[in-house]
PDB file of N, CA and C in Angstrom:
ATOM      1  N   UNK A   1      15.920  -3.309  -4.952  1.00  0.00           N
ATOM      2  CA  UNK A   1      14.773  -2.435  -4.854  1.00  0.00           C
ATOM      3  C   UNK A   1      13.607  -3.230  -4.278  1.00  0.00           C
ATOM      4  N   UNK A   2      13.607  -2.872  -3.342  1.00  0.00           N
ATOM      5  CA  UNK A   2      11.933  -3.512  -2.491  1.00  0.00           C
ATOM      6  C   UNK A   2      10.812  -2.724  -3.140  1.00  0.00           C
ATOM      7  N   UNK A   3      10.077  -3.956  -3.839  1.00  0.00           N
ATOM      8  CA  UNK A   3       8.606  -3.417  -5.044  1.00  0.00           C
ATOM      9  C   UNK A   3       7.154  -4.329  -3.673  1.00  0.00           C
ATOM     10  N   UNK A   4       5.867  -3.154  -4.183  1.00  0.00           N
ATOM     11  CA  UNK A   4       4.904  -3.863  -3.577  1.00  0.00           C
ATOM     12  C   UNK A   4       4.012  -3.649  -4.909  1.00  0.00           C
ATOM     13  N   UNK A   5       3.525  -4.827  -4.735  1.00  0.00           N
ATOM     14  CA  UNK A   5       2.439  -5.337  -5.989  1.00  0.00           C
ATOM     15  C   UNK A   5       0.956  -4.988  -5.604  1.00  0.00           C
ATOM     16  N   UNK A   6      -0.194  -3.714  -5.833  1.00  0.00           N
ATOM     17  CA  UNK A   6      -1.355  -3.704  -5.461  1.00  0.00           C
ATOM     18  C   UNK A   6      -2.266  -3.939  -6.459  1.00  0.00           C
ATOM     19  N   UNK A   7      -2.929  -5.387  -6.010  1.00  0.00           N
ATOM     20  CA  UNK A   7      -3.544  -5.925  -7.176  1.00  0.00           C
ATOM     21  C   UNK A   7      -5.033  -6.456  -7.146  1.00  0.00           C
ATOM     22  N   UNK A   8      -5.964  -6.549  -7.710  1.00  0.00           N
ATOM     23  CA  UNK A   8      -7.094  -7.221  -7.346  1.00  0.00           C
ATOM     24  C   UNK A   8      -6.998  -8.290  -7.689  1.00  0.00           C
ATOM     25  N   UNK A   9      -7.749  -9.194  -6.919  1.00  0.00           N
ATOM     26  CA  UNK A   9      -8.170 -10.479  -6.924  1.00  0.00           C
ATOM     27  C   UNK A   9      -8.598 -11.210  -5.263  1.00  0.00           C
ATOM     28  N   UNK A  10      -9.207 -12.417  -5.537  1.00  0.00           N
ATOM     29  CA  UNK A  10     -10.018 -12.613  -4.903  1.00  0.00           C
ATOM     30  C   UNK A  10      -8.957 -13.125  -3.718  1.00  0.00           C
ATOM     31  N   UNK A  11      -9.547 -13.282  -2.212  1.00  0.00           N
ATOM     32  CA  UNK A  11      -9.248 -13.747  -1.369  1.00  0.00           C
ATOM     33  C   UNK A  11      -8.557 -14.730  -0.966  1.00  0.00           C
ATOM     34  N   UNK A  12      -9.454 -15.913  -1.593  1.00  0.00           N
ATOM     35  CA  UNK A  12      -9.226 -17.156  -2.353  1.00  0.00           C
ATOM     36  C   UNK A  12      -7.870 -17.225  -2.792  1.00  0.00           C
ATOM     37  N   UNK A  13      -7.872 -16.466  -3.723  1.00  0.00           N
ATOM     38  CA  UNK A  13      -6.750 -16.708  -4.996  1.00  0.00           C
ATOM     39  C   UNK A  13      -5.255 -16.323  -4.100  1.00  0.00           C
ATOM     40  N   UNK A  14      -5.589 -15.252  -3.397  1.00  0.00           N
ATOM     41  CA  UNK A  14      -4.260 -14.947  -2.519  1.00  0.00           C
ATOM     42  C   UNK A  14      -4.017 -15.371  -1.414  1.00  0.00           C
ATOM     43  N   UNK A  15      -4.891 -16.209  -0.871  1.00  0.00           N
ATOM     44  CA  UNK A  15      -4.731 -17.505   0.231  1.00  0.00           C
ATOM     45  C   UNK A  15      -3.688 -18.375  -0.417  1.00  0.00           C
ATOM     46  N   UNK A  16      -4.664 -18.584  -1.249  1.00  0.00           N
ATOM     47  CA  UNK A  16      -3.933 -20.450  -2.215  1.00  0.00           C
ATOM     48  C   UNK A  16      -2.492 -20.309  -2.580  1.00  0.00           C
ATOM     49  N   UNK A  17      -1.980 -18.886  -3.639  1.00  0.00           N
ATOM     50  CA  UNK A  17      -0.857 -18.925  -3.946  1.00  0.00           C
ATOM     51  C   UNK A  17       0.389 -18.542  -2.548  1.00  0.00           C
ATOM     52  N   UNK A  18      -0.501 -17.978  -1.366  1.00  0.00           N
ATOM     53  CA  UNK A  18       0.769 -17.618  -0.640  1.00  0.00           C
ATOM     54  C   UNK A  18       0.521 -19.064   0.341  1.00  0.00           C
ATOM     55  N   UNK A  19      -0.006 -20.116   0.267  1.00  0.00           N
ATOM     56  CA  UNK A  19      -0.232 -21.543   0.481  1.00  0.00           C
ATOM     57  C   UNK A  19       0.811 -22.123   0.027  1.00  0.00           C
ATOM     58  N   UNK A  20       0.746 -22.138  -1.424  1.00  0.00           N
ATOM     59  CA  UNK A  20       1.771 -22.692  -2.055  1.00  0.00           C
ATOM     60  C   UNK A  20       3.392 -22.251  -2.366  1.00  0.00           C
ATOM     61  N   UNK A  21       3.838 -20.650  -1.846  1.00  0.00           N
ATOM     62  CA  UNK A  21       4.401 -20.256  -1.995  1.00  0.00           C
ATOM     63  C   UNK A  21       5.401 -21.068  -0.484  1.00  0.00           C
ATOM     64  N   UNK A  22       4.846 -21.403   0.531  1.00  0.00           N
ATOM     65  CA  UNK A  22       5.013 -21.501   1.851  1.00  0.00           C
ATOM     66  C   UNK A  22       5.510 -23.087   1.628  1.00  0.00           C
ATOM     67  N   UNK A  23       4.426 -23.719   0.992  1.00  0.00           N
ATOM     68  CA  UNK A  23       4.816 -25.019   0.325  1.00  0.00           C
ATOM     69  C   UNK A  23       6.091 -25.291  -0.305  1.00  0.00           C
ATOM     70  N   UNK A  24       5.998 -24.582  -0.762  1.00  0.00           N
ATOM     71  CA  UNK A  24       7.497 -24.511  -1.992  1.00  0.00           C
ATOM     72  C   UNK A  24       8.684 -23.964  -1.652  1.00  0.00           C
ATOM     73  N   UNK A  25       8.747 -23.408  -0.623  1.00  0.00           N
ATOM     74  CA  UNK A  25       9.665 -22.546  -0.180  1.00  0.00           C
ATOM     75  C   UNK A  25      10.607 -20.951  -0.734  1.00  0.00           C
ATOM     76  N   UNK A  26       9.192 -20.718  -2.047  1.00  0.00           N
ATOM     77  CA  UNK A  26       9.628 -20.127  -2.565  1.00  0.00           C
ATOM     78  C   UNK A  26       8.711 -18.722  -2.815  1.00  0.00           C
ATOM     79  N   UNK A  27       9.419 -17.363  -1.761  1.00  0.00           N
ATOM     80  CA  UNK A  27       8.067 -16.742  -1.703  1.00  0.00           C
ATOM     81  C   UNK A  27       8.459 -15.523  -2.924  1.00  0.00           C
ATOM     82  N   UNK A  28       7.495 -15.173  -3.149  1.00  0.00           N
ATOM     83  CA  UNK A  28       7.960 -14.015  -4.485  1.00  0.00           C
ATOM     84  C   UNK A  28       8.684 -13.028  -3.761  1.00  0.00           C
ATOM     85  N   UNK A  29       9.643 -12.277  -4.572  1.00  0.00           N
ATOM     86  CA  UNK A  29      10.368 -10.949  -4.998  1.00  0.00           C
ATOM     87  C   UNK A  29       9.901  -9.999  -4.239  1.00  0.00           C
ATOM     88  N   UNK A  30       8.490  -9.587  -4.416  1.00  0.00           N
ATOM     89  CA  UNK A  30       7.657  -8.277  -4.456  1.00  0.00           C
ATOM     90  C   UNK A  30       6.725  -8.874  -3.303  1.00  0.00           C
ATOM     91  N   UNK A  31       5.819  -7.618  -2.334  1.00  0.00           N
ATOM     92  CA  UNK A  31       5.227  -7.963  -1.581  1.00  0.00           C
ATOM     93  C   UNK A  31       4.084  -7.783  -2.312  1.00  0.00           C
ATOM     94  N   UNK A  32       2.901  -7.891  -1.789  1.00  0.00           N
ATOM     95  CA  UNK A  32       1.677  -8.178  -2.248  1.00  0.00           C
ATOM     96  C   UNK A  32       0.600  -8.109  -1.778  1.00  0.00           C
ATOM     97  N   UNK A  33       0.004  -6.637  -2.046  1.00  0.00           N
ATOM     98  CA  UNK A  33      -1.393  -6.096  -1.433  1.00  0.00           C
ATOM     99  C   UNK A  33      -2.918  -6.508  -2.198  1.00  0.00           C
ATOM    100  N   UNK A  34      -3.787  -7.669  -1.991  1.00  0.00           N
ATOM    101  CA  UNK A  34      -4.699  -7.338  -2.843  1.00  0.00           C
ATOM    102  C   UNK A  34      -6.164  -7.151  -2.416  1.00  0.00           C
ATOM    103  N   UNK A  35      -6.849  -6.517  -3.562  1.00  0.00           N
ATOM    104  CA  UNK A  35      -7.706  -6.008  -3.200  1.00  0.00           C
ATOM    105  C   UNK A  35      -9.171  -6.526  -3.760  1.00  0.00           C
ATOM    106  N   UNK A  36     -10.348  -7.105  -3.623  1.00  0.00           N
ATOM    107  CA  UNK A  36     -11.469  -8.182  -3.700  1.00  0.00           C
ATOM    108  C   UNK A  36     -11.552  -7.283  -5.356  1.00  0.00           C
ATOM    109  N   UNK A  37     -11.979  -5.657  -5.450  1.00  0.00           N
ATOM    110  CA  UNK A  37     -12.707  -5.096  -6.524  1.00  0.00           C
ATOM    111  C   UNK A  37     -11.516  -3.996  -6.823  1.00  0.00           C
ATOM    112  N   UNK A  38     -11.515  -4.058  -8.564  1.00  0.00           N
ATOM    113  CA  UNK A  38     -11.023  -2.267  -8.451  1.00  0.00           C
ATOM    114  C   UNK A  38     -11.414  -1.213  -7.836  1.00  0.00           C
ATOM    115  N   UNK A  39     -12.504  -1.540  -7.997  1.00  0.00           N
ATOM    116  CA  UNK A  39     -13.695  -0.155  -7.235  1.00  0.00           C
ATOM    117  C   UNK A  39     -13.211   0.085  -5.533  1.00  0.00           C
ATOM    118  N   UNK A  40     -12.839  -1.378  -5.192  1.00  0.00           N
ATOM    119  CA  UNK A  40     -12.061  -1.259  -3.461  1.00  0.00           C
ATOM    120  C   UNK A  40     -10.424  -0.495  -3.433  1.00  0.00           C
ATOM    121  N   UNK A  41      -9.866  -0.856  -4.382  1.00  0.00           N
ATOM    122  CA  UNK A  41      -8.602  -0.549  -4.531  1.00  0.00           C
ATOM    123  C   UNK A  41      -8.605   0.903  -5.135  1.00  0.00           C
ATOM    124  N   UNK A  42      -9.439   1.440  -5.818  1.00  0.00           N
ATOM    125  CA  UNK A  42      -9.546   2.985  -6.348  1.00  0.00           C
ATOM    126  C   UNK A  42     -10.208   3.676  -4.712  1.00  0.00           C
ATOM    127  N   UNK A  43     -10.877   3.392  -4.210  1.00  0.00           N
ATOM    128  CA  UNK A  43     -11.463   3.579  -2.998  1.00  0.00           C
ATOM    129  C   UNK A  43     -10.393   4.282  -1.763  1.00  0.00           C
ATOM    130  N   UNK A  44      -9.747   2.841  -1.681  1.00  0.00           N
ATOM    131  CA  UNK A  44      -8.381   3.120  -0.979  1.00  0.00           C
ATOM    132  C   UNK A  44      -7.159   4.241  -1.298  1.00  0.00           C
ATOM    133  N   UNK A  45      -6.795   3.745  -2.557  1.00  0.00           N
ATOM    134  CA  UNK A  45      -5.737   4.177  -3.301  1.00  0.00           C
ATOM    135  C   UNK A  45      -6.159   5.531  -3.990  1.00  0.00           C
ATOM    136  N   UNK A  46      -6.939   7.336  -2.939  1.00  0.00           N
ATOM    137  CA  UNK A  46      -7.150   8.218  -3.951  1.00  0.00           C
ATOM    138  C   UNK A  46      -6.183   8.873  -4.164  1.00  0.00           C
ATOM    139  N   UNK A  47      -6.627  10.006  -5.119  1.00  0.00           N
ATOM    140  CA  UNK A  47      -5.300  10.793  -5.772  1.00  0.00           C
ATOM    141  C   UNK A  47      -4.686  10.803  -4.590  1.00  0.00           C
ATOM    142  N   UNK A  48      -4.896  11.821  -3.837  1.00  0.00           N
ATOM    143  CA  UNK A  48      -3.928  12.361  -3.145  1.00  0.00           C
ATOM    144  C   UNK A  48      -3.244  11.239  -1.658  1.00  0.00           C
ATOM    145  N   UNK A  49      -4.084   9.866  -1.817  1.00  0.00           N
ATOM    146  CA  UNK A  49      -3.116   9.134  -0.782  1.00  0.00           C
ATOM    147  C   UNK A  49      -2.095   8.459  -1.668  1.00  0.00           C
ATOM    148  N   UNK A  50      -2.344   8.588  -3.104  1.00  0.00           N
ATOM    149  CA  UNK A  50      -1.269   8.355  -4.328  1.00  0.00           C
ATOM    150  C   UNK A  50       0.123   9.352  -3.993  1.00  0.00           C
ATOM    151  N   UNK A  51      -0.642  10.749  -3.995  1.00  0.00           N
ATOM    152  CA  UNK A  51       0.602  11.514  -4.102  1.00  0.00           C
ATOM    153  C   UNK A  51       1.045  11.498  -2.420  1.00  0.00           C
ATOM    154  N   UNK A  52       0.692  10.742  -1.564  1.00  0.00           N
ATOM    155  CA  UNK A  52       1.627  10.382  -0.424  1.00  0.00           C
ATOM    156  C   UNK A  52       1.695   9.321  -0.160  1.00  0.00           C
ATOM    157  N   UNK A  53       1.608   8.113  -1.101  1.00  0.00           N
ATOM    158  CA  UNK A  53       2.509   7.243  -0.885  1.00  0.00           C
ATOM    159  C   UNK A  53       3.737   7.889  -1.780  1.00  0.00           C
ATOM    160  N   UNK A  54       3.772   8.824  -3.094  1.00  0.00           N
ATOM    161  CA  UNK A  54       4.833   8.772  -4.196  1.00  0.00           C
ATOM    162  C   UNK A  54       5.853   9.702  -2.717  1.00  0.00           C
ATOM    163  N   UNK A  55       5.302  10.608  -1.939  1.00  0.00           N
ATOM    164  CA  UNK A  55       6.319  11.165  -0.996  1.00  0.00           C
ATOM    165  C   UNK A  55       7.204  10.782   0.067  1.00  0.00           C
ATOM    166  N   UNK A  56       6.235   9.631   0.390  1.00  0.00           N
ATOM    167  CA  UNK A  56       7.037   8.419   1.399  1.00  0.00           C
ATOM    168  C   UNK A  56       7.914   7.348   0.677  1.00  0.00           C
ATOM    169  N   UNK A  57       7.550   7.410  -0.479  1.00  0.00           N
ATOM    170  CA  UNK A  57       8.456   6.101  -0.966  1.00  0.00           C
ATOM    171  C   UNK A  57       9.919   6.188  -0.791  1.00  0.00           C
ATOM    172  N   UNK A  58      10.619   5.347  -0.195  1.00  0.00           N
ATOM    173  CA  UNK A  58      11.770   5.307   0.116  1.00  0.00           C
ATOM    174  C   UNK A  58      12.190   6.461   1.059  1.00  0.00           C
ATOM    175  N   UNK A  59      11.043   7.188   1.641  1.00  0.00           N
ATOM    176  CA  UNK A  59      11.788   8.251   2.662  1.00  0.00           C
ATOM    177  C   UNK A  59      12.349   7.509   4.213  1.00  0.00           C
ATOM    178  N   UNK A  60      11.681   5.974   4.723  1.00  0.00           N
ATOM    179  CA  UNK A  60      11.950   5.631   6.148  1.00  0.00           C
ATOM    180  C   UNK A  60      11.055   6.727   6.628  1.00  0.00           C
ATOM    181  N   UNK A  61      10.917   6.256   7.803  1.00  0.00           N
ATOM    182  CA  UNK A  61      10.140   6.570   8.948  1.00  0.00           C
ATOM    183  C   UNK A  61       9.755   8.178   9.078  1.00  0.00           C
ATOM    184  N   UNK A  62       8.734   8.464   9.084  1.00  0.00           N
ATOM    185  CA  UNK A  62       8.396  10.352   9.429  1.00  0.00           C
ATOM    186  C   UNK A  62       7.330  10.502  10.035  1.00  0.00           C
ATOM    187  N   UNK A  63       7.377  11.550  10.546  1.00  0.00           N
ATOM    188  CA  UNK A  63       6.252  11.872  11.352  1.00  0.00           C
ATOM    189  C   UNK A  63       4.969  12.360  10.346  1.00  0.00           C
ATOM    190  N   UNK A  64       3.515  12.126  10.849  1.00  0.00           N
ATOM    191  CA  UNK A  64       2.674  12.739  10.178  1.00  0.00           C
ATOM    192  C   UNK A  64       3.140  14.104   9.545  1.00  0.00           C
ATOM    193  N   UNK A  65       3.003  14.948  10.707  1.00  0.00           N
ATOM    194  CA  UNK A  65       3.647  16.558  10.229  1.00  0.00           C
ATOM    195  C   UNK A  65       4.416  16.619   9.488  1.00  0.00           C
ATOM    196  N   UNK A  66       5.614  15.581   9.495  1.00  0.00           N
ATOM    197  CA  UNK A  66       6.954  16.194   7.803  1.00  0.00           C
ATOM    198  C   UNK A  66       6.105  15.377   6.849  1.00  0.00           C
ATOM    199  N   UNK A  67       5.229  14.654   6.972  1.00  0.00           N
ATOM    200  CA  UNK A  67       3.967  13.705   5.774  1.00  0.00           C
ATOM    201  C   UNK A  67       3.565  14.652   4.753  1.00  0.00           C
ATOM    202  N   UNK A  68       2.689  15.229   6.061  1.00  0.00           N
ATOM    203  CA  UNK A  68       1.801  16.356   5.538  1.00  0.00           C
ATOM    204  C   UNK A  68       2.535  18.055   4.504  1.00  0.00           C
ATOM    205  N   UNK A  69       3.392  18.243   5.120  1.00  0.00           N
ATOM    206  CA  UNK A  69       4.387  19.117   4.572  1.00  0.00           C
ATOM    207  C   UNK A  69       4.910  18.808   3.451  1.00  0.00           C
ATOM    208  N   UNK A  70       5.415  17.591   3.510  1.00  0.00           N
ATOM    209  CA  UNK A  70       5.925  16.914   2.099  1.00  0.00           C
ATOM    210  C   UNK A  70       5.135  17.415   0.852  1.00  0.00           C
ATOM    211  N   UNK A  71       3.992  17.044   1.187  1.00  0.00           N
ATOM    212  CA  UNK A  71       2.827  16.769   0.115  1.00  0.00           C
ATOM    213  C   UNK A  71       1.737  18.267   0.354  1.00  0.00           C
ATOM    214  N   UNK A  72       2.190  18.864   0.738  1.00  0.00           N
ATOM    215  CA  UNK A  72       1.170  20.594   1.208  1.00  0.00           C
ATOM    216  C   UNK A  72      -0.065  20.533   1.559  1.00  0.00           C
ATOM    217  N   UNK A  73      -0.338  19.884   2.681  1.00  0.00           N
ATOM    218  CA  UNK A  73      -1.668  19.621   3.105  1.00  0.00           C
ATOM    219  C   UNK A  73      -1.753  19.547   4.177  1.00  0.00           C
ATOM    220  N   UNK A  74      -2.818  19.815   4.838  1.00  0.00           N
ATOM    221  CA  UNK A  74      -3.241  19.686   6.104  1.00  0.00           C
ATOM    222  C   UNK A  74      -3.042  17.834   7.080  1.00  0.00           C
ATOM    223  N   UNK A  75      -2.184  18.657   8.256  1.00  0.00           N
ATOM    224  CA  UNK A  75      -1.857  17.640   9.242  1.00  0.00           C
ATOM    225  C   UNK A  75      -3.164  16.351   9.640  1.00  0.00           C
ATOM    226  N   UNK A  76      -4.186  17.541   9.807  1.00  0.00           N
ATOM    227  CA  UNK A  76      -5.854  16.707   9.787  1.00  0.00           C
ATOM    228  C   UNK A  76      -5.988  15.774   9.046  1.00  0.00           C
ATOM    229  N   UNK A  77      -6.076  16.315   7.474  1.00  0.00           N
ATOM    230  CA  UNK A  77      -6.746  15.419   6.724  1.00  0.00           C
ATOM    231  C   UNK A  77      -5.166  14.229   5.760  1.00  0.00           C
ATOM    232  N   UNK A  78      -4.074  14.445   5.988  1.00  0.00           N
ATOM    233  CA  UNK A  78      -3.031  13.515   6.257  1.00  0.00           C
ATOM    234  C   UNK A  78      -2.973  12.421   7.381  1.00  0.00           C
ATOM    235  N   UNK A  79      -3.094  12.697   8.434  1.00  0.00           N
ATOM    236  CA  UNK A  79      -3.654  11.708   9.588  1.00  0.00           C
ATOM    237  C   UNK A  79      -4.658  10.893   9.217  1.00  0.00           C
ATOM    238  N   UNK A  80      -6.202  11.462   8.474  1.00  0.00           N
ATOM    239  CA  UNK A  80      -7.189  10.331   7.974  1.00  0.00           C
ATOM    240  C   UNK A  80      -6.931   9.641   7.065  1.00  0.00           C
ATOM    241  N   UNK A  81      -5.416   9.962   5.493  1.00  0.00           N
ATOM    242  CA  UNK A  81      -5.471   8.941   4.932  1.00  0.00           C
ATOM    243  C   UNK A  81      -4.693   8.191   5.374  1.00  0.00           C
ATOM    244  N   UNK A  82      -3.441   8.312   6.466  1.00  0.00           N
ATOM    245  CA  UNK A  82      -2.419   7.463   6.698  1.00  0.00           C
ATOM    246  C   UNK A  82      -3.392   6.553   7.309  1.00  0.00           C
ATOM    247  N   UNK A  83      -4.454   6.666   8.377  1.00  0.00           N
ATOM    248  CA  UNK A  83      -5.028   5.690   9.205  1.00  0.00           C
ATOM    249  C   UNK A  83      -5.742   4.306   7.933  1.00  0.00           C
ATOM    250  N   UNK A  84      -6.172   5.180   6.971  1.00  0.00           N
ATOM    251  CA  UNK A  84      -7.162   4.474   5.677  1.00  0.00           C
ATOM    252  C   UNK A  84      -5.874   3.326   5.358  1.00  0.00           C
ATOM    253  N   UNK A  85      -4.563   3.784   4.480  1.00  0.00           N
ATOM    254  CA  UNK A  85      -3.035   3.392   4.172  1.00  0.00           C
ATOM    255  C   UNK A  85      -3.252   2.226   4.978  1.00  0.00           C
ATOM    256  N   UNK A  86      -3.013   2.621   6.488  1.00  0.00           N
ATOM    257  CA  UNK A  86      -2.570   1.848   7.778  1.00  0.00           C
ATOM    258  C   UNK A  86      -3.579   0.368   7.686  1.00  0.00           C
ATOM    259  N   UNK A  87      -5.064   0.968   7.873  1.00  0.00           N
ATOM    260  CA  UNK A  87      -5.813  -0.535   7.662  1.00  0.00           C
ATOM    261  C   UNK A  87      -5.825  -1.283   6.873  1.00  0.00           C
ATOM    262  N   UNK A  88      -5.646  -0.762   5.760  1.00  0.00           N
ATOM    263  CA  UNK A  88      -4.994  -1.440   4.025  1.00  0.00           C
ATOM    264  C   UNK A  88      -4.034  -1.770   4.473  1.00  0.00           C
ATOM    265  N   UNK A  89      -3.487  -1.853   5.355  1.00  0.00           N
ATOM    266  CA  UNK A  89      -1.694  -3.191   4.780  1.00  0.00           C
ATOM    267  C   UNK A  89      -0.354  -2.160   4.147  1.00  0.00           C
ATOM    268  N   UNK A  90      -1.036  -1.192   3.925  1.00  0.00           N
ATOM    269  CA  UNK A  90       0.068  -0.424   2.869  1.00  0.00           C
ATOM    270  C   UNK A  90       1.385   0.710   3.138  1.00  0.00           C
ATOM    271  N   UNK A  91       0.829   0.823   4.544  1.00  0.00           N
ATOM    272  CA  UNK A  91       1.758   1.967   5.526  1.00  0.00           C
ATOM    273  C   UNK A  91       2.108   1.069   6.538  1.00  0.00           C
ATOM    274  N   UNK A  92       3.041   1.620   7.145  1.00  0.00           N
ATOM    275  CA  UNK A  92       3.342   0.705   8.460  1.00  0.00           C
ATOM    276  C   UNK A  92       3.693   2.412   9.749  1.00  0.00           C
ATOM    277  N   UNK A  93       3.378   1.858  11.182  1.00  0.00           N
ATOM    278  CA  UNK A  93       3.031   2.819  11.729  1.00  0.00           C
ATOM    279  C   UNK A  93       3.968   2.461  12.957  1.00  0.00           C
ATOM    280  N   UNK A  94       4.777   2.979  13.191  1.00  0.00           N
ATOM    281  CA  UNK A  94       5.837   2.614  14.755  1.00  0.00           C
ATOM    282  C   UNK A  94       4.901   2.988  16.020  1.00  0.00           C
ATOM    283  N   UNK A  95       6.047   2.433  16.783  1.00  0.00           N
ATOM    284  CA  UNK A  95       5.773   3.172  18.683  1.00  0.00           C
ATOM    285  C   UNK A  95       5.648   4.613  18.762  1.00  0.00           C
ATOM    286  N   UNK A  96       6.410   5.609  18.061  1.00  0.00           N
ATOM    287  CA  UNK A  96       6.300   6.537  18.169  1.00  0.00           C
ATOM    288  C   UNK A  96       5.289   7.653  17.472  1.00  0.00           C
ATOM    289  N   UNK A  97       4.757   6.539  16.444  1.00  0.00           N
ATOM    290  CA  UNK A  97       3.660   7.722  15.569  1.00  0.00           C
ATOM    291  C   UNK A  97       4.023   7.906  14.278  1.00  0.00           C
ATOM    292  N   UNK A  98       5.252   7.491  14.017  1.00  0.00           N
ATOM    293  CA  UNK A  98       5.738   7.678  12.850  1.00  0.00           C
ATOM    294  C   UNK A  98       5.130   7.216  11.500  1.00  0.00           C
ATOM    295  N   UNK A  99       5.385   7.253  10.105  1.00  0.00           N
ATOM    296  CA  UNK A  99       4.347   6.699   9.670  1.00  0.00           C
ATOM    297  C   UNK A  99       5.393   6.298   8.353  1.00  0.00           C
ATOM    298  N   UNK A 100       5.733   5.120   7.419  1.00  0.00           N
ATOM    299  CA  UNK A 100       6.421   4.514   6.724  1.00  0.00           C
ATOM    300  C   UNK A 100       6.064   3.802   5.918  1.00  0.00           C
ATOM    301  N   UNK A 101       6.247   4.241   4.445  1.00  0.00           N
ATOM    302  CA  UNK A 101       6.001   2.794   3.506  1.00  0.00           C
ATOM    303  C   UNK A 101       7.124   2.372   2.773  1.00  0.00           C
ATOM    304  N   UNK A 102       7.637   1.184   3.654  1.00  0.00           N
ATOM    305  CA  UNK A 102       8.661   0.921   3.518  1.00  0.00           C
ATOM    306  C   UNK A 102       9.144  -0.242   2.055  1.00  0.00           C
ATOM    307  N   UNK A 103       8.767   1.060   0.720  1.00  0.00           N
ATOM    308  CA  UNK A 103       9.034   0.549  -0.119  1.00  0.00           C
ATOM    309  C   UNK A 103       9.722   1.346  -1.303  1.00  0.00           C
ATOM    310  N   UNK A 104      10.487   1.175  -1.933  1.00  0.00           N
ATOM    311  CA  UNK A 104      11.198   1.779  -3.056  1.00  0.00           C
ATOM    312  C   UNK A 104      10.392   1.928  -4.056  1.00  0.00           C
ATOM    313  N   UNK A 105       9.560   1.147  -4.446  1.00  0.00           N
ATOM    314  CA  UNK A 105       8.230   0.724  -6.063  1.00  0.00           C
ATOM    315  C   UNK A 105       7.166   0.530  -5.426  1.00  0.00           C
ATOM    316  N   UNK A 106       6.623   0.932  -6.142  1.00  0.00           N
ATOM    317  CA  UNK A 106       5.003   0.556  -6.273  1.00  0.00           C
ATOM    318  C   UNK A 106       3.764  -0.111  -7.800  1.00  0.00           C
ATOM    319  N   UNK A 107       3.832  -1.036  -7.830  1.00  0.00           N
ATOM    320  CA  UNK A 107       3.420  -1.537  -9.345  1.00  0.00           C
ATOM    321  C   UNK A 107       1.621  -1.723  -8.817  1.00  0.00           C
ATOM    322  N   UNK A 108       0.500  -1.086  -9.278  1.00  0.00           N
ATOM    323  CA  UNK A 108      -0.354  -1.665  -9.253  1.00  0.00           C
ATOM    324  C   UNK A 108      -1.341  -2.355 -10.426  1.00  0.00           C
ATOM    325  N   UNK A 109      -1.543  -3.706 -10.238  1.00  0.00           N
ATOM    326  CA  UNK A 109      -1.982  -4.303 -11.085  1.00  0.00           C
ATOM    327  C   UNK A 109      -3.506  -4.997 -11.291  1.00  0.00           C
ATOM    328  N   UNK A 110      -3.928  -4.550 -12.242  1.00  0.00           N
ATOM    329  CA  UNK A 110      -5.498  -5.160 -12.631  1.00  0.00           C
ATOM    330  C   UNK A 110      -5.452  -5.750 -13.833  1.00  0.00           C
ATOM    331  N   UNK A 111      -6.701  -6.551 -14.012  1.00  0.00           N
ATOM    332  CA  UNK A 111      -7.127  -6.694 -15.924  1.00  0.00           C
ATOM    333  C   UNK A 111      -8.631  -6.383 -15.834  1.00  0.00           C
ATOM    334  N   UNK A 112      -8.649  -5.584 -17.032  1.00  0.00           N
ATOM    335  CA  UNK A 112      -9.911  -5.181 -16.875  1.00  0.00           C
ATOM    336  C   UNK A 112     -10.469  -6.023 -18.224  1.00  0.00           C
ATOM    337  N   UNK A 113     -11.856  -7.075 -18.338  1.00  0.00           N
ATOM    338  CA  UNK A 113     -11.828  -7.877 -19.415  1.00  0.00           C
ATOM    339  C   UNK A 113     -13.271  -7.391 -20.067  1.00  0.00           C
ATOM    340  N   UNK A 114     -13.728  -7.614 -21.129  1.00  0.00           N
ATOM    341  CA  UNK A 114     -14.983  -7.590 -21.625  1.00  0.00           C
ATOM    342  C   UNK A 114     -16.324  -8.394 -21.012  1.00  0.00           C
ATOM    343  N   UNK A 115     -17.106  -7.953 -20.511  1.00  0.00           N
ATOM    344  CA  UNK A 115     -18.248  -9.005 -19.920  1.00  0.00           C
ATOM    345  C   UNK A 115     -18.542  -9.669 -20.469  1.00  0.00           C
TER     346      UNK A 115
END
C-alpha cells in the first residue's frame, strides 16, 4: 500500500531528515508532504478537496470531468482545487490533463501542544 504522510513542520526539519535519509540510504516507507502551519495545511487540505482526494485515491489517472462527477460538482470549481492539490505536491498532473493521486492512504499528521 503506497501511504502519503501530510504533516506540519518546519522546512528545516524536512530538509535535514530527507538529508539524512539520503545519507543513510535509507528513505522512509511513506511519502511525505509537509506543511510550515496547520492553519497552511487546513488552508490547502478543504473539505471538499478532502472529499477528492478520498475519490482519487487509488483510482490512477482521470480526467478533471470523471474528477468532478465522481465527487458531484462542478467541472469549474474541481479544476481550481486540483490546480491548489497540484501546487501542494499532492496531485500529480500528466501530458494529457489528467489528474492523479497516486496513492492508496493518506495519514495526516500534527501535534497540537499547550503554549
Amino acid at each position: 500500500m503506497k501511504t502519503v504522510v501530510l504533516e506540519v513542520r518546519s522546512l528545516q526539519d524536512t530538509l535535514h531528515d530527507a538529508a539524512r535519509s539520503m545519507r543513510s540510504g535509507k528513505a522512509g516507507r511513506d511519502a511525505r508532504i509537509g506543511f510550515e502551519t496547520p492553519e497552511l495545511l487546513w488552508r490547502v487540505l478543504t473539505a471538499k478537496r478532502w472529499a477528492l482526494l478520498k475519490a482519487l485515491c487509488g483510482a490512477g489517472p482521470v480526467s478533471v470531468r470523471e474528477a468532478a462527477r465522481r465527487v458531484g460538482r462542478d467541472v469549474k470549481a474541481v479544476h481550481g482545487d486540483i490546480t491548489a492539490l497540484a501546487a501542494a505536491g499532492i496531485v500529480d498532473r500528466d501530458d494529457r490533463g489528467r489528474v492523479e493521486f497516486p496513492f492508496d492512504a493518506v495519514k495526516v499528521e500534527f501535534l497540537l501542544q499547550a503554549a
